[in-house]
N, C-alpha and C. Protein backbone atom coordinates (compact mmCIF):
# COMPACT_ATOMS: atom_id res chain seq x y z
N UNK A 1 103.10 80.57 114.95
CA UNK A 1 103.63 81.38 116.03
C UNK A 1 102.52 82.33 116.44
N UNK A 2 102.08 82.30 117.78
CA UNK A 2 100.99 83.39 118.24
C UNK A 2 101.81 83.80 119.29
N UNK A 3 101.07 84.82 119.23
CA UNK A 3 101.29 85.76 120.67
C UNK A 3 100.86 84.77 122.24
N UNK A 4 99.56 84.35 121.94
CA UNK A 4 99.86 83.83 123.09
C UNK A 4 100.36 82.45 123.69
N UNK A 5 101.55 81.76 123.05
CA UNK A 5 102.35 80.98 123.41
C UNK A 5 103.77 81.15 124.03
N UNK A 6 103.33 81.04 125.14
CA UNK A 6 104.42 81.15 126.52
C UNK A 6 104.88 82.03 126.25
N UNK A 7 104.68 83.37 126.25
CA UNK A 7 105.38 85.24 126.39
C UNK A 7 105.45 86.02 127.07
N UNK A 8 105.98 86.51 127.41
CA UNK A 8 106.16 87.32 128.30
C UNK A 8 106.80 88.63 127.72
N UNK A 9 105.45 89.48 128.22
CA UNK A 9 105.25 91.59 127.83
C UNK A 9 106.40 91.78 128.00
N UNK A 10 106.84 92.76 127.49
CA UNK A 10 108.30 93.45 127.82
C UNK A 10 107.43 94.96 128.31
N UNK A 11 108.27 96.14 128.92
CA UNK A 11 107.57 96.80 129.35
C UNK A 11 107.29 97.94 128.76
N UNK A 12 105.81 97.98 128.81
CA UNK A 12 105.23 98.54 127.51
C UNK A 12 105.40 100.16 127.76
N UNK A 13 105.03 100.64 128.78
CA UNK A 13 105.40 102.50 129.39
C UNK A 13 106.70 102.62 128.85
N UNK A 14 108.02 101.58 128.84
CA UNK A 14 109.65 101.77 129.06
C UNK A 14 109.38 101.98 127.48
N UNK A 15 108.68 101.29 126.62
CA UNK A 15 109.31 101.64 125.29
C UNK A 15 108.59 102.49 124.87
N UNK A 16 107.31 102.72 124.99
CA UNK A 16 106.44 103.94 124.79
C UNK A 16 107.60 104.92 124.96
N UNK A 17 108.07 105.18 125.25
CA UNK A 17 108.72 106.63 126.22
C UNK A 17 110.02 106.32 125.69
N UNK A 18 110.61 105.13 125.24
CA UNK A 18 112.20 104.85 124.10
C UNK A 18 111.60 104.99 123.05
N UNK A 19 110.57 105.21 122.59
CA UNK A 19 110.25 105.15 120.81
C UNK A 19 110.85 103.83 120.30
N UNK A 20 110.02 103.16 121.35
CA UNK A 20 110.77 101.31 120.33
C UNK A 20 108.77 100.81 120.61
N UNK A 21 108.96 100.17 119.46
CA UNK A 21 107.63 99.11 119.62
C UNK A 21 107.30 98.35 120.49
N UNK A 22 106.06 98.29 121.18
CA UNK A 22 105.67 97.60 122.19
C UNK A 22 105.75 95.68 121.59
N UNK A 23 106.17 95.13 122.30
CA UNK A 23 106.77 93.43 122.00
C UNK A 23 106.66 92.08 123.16
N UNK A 24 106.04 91.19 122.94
CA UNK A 24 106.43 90.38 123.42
C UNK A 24 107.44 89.27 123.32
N UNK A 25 108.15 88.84 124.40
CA UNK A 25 109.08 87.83 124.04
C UNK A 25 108.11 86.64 124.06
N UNK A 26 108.95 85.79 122.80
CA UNK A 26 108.57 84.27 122.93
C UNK A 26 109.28 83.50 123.63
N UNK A 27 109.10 82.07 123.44
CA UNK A 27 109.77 81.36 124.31
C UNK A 27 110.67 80.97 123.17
N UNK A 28 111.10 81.27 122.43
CA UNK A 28 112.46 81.05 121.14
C UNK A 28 113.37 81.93 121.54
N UNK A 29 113.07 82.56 121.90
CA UNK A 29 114.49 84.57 122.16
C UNK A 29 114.29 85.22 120.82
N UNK A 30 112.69 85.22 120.39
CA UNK A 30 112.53 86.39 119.60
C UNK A 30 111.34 87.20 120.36
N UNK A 31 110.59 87.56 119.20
CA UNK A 31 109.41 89.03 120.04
C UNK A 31 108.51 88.69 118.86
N UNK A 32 107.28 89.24 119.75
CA UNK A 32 106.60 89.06 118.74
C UNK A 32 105.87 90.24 119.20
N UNK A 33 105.23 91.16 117.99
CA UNK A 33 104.81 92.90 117.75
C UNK A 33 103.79 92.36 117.28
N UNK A 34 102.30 93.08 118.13
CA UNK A 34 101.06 93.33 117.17
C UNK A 34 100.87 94.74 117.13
N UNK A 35 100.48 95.17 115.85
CA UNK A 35 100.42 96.68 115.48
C UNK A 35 99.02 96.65 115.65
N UNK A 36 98.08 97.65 116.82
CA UNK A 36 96.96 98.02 117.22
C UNK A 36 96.27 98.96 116.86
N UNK A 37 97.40 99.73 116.60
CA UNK A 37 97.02 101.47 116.46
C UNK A 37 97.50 101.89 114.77
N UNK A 38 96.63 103.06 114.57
CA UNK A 38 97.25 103.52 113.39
C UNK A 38 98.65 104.07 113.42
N UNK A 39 99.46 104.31 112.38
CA UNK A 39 100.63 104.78 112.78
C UNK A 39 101.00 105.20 111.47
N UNK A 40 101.65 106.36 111.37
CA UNK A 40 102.90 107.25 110.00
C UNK A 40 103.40 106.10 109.41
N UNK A 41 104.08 105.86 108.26
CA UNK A 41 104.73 104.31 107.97
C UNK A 41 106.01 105.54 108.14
N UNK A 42 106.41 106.34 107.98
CA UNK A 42 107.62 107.13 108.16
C UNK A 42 108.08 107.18 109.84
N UNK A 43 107.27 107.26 110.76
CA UNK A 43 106.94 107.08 111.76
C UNK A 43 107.24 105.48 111.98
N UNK A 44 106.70 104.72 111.45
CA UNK A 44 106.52 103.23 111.99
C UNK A 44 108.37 103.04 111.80
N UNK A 45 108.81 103.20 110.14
CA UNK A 45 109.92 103.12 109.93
C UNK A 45 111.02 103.42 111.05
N UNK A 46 111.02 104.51 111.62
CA UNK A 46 111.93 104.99 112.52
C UNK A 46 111.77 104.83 113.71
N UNK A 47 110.27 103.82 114.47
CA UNK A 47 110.03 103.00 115.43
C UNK A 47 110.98 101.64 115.78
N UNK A 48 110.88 101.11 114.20
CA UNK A 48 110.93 100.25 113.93
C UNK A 48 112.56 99.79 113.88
N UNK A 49 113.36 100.73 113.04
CA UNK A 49 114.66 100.71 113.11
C UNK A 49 115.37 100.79 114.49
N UNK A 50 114.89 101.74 115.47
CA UNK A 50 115.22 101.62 116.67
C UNK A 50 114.90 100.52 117.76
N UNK A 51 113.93 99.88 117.25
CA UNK A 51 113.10 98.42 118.17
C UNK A 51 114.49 97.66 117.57
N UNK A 52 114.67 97.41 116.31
CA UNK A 52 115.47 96.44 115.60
C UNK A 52 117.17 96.49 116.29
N UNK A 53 117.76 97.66 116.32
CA UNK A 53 118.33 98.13 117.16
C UNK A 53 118.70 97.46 118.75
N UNK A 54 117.69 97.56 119.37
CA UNK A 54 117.70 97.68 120.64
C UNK A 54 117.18 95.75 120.74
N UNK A 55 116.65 95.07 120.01
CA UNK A 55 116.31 93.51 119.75
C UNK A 55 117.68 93.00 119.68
N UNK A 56 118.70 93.40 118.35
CA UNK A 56 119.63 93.11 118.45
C UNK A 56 121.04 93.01 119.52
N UNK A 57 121.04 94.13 119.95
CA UNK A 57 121.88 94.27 121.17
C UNK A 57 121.31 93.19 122.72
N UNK A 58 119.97 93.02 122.66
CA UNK A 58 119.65 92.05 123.66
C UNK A 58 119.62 90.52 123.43
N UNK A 59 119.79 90.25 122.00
CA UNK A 59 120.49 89.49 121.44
C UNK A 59 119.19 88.06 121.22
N UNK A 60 117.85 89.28 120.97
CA UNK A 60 116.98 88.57 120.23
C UNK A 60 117.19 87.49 118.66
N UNK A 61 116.36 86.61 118.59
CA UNK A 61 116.14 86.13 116.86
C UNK A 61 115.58 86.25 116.19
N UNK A 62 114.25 85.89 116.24
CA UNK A 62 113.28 86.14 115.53
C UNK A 62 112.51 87.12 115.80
N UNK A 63 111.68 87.80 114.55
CA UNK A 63 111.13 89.06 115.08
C UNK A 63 109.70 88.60 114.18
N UNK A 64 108.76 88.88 115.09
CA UNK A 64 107.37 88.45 114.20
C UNK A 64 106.61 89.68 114.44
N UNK A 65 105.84 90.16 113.34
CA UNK A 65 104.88 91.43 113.25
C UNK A 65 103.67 91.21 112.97
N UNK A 66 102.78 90.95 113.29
CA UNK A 66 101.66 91.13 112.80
C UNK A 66 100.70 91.97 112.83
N UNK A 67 100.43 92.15 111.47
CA UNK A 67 99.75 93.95 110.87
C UNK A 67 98.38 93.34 110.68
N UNK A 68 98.02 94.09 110.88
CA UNK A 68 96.13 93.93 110.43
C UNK A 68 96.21 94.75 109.11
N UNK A 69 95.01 94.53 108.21
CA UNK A 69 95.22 94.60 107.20
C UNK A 69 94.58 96.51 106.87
N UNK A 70 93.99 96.57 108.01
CA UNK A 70 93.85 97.98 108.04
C UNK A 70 95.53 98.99 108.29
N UNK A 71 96.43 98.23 108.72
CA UNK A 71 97.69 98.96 108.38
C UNK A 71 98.74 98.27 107.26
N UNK A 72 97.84 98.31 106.03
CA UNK A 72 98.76 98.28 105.17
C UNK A 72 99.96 98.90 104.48
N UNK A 73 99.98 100.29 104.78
CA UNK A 73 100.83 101.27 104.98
C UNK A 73 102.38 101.12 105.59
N UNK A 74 101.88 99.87 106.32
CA UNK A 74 103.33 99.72 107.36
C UNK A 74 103.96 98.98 106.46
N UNK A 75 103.66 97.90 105.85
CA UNK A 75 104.82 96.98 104.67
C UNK A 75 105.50 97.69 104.67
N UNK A 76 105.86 98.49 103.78
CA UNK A 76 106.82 98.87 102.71
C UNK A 76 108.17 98.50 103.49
N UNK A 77 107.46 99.74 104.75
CA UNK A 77 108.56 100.35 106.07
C UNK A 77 109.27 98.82 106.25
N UNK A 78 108.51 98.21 106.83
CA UNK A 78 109.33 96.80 107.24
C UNK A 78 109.93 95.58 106.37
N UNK A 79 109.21 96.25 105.13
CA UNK A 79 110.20 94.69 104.10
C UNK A 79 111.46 95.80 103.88
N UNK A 80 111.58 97.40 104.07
CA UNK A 80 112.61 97.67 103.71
C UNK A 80 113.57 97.83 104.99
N UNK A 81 113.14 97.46 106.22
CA UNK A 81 113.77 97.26 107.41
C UNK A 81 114.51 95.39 107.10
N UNK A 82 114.09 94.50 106.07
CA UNK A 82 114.73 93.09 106.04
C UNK A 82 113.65 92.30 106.00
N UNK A 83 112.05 92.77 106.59
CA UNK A 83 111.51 91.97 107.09
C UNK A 83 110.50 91.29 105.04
N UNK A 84 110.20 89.99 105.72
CA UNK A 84 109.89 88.87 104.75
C UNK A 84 107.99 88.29 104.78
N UNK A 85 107.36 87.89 103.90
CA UNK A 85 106.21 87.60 104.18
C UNK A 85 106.17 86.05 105.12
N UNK A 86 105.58 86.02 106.16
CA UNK A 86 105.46 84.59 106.76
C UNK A 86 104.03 84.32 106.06
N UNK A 87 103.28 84.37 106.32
CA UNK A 87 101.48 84.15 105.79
C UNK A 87 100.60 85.09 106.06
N UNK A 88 99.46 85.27 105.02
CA UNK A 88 98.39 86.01 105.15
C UNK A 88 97.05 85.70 105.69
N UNK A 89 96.18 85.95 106.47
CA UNK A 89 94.83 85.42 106.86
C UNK A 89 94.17 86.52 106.25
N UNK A 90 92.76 86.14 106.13
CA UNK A 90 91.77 87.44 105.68
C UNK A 90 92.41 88.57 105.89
N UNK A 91 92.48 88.79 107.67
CA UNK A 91 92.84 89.90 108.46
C UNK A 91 93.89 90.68 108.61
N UNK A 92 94.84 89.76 108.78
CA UNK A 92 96.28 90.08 108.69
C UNK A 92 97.18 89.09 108.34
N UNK A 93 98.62 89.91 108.07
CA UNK A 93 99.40 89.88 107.06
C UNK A 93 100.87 89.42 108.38
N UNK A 94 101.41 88.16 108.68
CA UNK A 94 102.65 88.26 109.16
C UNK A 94 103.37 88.35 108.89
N UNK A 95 104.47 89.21 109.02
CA UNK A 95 106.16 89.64 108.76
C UNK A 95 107.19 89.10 109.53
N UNK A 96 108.23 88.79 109.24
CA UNK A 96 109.25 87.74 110.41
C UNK A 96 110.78 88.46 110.02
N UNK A 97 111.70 88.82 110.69
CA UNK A 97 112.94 88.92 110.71
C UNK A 97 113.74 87.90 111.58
N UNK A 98 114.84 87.68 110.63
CA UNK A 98 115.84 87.17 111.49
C UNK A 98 117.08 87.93 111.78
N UNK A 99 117.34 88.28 113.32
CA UNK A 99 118.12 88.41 113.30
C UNK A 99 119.90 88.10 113.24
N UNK A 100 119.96 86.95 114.05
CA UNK A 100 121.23 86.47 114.16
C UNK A 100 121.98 86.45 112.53
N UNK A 101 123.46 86.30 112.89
CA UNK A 101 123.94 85.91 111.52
C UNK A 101 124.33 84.53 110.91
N UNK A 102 123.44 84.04 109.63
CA UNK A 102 123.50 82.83 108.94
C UNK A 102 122.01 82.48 108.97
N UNK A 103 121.92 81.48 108.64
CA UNK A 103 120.60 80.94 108.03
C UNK A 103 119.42 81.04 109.46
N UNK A 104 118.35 81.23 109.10
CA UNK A 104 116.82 81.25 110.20
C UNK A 104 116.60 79.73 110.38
N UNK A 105 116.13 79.85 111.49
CA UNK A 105 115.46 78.56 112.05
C UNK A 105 114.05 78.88 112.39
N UNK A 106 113.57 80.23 111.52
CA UNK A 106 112.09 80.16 111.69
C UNK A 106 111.17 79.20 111.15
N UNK A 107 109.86 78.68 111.91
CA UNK A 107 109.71 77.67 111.04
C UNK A 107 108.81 78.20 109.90
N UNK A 108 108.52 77.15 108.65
CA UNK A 108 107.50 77.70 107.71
C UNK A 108 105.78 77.43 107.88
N UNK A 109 105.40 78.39 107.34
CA UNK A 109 103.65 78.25 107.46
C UNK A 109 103.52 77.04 106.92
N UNK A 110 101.71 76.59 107.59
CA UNK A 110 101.74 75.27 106.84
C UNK A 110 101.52 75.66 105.59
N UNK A 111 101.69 74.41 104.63
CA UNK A 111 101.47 74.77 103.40
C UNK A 111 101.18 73.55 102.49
N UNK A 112 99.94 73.16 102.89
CA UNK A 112 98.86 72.14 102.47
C UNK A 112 97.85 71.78 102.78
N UNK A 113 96.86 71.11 102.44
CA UNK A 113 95.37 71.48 102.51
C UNK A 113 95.25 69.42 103.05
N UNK A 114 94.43 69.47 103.92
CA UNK A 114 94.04 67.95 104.32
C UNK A 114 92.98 67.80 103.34
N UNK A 115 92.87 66.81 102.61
CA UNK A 115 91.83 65.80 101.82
C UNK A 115 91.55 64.02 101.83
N UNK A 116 90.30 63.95 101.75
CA UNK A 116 90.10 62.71 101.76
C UNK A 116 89.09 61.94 100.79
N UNK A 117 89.65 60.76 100.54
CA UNK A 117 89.31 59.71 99.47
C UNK A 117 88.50 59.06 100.68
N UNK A 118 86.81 58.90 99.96
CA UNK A 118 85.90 57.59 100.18
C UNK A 118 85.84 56.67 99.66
N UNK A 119 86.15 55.55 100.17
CA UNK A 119 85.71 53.70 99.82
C UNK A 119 84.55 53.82 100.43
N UNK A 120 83.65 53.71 99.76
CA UNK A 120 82.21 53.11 100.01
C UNK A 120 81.77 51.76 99.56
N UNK A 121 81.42 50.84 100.26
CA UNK A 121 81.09 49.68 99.69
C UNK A 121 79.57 49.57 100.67
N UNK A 122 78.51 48.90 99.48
CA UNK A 122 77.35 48.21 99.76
C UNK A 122 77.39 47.09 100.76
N UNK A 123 76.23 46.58 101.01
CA UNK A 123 76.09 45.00 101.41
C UNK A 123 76.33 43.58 100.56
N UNK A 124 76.46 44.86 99.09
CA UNK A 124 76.19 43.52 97.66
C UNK A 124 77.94 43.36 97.31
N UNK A 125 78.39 44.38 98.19
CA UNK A 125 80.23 44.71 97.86
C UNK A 125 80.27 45.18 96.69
N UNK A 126 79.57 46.40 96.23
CA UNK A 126 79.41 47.25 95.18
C UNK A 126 80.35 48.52 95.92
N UNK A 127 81.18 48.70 95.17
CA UNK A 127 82.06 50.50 95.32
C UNK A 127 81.12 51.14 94.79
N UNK A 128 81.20 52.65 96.03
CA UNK A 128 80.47 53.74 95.09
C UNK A 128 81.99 54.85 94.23
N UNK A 129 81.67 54.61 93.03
CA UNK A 129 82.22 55.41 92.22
C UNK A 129 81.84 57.13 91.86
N UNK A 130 82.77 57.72 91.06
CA UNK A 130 81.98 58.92 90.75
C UNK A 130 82.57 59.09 89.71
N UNK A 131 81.90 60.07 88.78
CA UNK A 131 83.08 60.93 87.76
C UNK A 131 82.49 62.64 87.68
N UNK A 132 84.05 62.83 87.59
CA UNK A 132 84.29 64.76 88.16
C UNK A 132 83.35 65.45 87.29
N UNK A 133 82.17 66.54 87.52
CA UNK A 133 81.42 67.46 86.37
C UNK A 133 82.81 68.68 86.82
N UNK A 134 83.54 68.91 87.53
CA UNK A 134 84.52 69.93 87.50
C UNK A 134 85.65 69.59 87.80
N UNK A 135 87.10 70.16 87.51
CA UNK A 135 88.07 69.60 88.07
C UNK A 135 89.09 69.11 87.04
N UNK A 136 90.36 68.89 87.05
CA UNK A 136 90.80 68.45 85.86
C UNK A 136 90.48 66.67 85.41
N UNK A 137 90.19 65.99 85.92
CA UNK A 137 89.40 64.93 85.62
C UNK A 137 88.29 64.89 84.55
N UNK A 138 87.50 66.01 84.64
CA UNK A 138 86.35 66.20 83.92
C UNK A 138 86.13 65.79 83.00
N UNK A 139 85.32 65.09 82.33
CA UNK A 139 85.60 64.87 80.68
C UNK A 139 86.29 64.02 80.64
N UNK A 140 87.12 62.94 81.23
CA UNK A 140 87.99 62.08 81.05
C UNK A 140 87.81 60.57 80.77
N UNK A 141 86.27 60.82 81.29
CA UNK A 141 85.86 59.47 81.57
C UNK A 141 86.36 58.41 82.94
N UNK A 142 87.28 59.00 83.43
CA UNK A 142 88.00 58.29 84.68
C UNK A 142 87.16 58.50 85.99
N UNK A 143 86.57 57.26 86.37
CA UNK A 143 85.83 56.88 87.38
C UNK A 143 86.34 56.60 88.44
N UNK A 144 86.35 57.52 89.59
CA UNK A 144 87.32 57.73 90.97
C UNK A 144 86.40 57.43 92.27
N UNK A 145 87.14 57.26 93.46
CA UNK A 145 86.68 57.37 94.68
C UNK A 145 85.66 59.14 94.85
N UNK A 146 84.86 58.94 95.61
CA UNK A 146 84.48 60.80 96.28
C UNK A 146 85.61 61.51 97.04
N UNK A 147 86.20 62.58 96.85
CA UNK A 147 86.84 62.96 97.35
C UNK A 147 86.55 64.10 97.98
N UNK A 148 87.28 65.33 98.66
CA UNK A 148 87.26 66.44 98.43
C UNK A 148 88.16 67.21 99.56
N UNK A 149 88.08 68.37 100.08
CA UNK A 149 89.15 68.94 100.99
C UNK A 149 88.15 69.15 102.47
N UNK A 150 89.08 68.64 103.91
CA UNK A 150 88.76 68.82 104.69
C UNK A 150 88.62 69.91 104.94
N UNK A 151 87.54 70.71 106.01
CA UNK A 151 87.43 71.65 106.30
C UNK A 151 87.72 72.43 107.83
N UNK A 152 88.65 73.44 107.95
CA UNK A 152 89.44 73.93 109.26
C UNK A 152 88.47 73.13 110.08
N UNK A 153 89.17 72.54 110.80
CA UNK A 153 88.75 72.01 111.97
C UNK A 153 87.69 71.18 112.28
N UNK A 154 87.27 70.44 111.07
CA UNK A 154 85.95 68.91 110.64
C UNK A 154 86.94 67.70 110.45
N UNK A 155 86.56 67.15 111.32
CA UNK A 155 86.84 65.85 111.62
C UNK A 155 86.71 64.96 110.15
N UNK A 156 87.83 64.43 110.32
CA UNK A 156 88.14 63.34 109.09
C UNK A 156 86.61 62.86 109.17
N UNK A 157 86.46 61.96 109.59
CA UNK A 157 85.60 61.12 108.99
C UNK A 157 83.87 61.79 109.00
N UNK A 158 83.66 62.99 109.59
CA UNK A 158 82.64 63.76 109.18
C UNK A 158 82.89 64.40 107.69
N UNK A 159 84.30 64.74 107.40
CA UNK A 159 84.72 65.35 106.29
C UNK A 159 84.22 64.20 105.06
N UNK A 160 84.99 63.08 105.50
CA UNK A 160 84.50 62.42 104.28
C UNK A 160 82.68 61.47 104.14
N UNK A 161 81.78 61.62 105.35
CA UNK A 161 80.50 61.28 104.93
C UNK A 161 80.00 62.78 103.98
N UNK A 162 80.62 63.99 104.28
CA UNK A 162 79.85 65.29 103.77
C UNK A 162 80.43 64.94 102.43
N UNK A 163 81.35 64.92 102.08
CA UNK A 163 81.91 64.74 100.56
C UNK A 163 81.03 63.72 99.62
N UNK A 164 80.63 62.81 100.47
CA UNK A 164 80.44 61.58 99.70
C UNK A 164 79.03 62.16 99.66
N UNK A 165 78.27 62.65 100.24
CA UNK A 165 76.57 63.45 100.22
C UNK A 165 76.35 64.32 99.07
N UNK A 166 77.70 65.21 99.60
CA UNK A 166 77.93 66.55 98.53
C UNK A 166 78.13 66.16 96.92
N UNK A 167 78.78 65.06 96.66
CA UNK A 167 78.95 64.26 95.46
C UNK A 167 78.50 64.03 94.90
N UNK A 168 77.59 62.73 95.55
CA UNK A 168 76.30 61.98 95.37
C UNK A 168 75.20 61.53 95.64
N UNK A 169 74.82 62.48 96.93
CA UNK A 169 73.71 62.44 97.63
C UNK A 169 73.28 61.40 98.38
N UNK A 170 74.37 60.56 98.19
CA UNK A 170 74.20 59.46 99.11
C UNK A 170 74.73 59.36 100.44
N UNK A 171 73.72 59.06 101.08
CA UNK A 171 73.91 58.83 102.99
C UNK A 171 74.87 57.75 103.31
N UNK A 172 75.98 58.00 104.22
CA UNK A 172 76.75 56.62 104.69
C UNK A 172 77.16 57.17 106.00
């Protein structure tokens, strides 16, 4: 969930001036809050309760926050407003509420890593094999394909000539 997928500002002077958090709507009928500025967490708290407030009555769902990690201060305020961890990046930390009553239809972070297995075969139809110096394999004696984990945004099959280099120094 980002901010900038199909949203639309709500108006930012109108809540400045209501003491509700500045928000965008998503295209779900929730909002999504980036915290910019420093802020009181006693302060944020009683921002925050009144945004929650005023979300509910317009008969928002989901509520997404995302804190930079320079306002760590704000947690507390908002896991004790309901709100839940969605995922962490270096930078920041997302928070999600649901509002309606009964179960969320927020969706979940991903939560798995892409990897890939090399078949290498010669001209002589020789497999290149390996065995792990790290890893729980190690020591096992069990002789495997090259493997290893793709990297954000490297193409499968660049992923797996770098693995098979990184391995065994061999070019394919």
């Amino acid at each position: 969930m980002s901010a900038s997928e199909t949203s639309t500002p709500m108006n930012v002077n109108e809540n400045e001036e209501q003491g509700l958090l500045d928000a965008i709507n998503d295209r779900y009928g929730g909002v999504i809050v980036e915290v910019t500025q420093p802020m009181d967490s006693a302060l944020f708290a009683s921002v925050l309760s009144a945004s929650m407030a005023q979300w509910r009555q317009q008969g928002k769902r989901g509520v997404w926050i995302k804190l930079p990690i320079q306002h760590v201060n704000l947690v507390e305020a908002a896991v004790k407003e309901g709100f839940w961890y969605h995922h962490a990046e270096p930078n920041y930390l997302m928070l999600v509420h649901w509002l309606p009553q009964g179960a969320h239809t927020l969706p979940a972070n991903a939560s798995h890593r892409v990897g890939i297995g090399a078949f290498v075969m010669n001209k002589n139809r020789e497999v290149l094999v390996v065995q792990e110096n790290i890893g729980r394999l190690r020591g096992t004696g069990v002789w495997k394909f090259p493997t290893g984990v793709v990297n954000e945004g490297e193409d499968l099959c660049a992923a797996a000539v770098r693995e098979v280099k990184e391995e065994t120094a061999v070019s394919v």
